[in-house]
Protein backbone atom coordinates (compact mmCIF):
# COMPACT_ATOMS: atom_id res chain seq x y z
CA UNK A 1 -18.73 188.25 81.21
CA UNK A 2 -16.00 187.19 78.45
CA UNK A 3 -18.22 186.23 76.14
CA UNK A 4 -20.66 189.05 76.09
CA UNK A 5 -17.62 191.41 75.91
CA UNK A 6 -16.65 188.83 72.44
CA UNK A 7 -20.02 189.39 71.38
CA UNK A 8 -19.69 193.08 71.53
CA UNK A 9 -16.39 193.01 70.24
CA UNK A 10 -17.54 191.18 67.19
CA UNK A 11 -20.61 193.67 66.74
CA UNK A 12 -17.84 196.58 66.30
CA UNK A 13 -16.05 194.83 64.00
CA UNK A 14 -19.28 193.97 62.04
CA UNK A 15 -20.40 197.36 62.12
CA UNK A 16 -17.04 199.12 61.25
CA UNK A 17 -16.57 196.74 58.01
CA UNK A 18 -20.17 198.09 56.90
CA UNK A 19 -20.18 201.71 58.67
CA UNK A 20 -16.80 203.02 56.60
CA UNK A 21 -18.45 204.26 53.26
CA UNK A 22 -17.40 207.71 52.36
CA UNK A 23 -19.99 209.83 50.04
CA UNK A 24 -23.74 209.17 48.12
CA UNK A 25 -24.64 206.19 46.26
CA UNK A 26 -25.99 206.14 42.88
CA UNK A 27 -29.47 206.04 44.43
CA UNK A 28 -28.80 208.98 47.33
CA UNK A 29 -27.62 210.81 44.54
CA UNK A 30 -30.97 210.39 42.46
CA UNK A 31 -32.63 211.31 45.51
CA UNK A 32 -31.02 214.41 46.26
CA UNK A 33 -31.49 215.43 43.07
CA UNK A 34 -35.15 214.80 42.65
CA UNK A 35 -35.66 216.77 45.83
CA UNK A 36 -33.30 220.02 44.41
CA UNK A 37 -35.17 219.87 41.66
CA UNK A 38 -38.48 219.68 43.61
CA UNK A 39 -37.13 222.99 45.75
CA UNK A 40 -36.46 224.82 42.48
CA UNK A 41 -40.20 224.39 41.16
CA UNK A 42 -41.77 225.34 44.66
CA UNK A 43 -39.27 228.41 44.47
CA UNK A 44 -39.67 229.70 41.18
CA UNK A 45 -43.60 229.30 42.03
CA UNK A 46 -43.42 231.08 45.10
CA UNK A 47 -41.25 233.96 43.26
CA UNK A 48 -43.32 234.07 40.60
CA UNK A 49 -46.49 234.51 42.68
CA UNK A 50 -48.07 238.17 42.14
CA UNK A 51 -47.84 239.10 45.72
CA UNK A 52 -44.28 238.13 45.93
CA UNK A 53 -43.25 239.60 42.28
CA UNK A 54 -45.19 243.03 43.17
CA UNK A 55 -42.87 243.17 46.73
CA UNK A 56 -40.05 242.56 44.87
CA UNK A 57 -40.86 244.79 42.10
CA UNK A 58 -41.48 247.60 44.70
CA UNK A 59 -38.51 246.94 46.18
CA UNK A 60 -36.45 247.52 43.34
CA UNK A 61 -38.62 250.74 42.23
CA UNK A 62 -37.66 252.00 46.15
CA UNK A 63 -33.91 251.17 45.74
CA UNK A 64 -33.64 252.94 42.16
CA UNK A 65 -35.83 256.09 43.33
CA UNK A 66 -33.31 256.42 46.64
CA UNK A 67 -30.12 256.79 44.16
């Protein structure tokens, strides 16, 4: 019973010396931003879709005729 409580006492401190970085890598960082970017395009596509431009366009018409 000793030793498999060592065992898992060593584990910890294995995983503790690898488990305490704080923040993004270089490479999480790249990642993120590919996948902001990626957002953006699909947004601006959806926005700039003729259904969604004429709602939004009516929308605006509705708020300026109700002043």
């Amino acid at each position: 019973m000793a030793r498999i409580r060592r065992l898992i006492q060593r584990a910890g401190k294995r995983i503790n010396v690898y488990g305490n970085e704080a923040g993004m890598s270089t490479a999480e960082y790249a990642v993120g931003t590919v996948a902001a970017a990626a957002f953006a395009v699909v947004l601006y596509k959806v926005v700039r879709s003729p259904a969604v431009s004429a709602a939004l366009s009516s929308m605006v018409e509705s708020a300026l005729h109700a002043i």
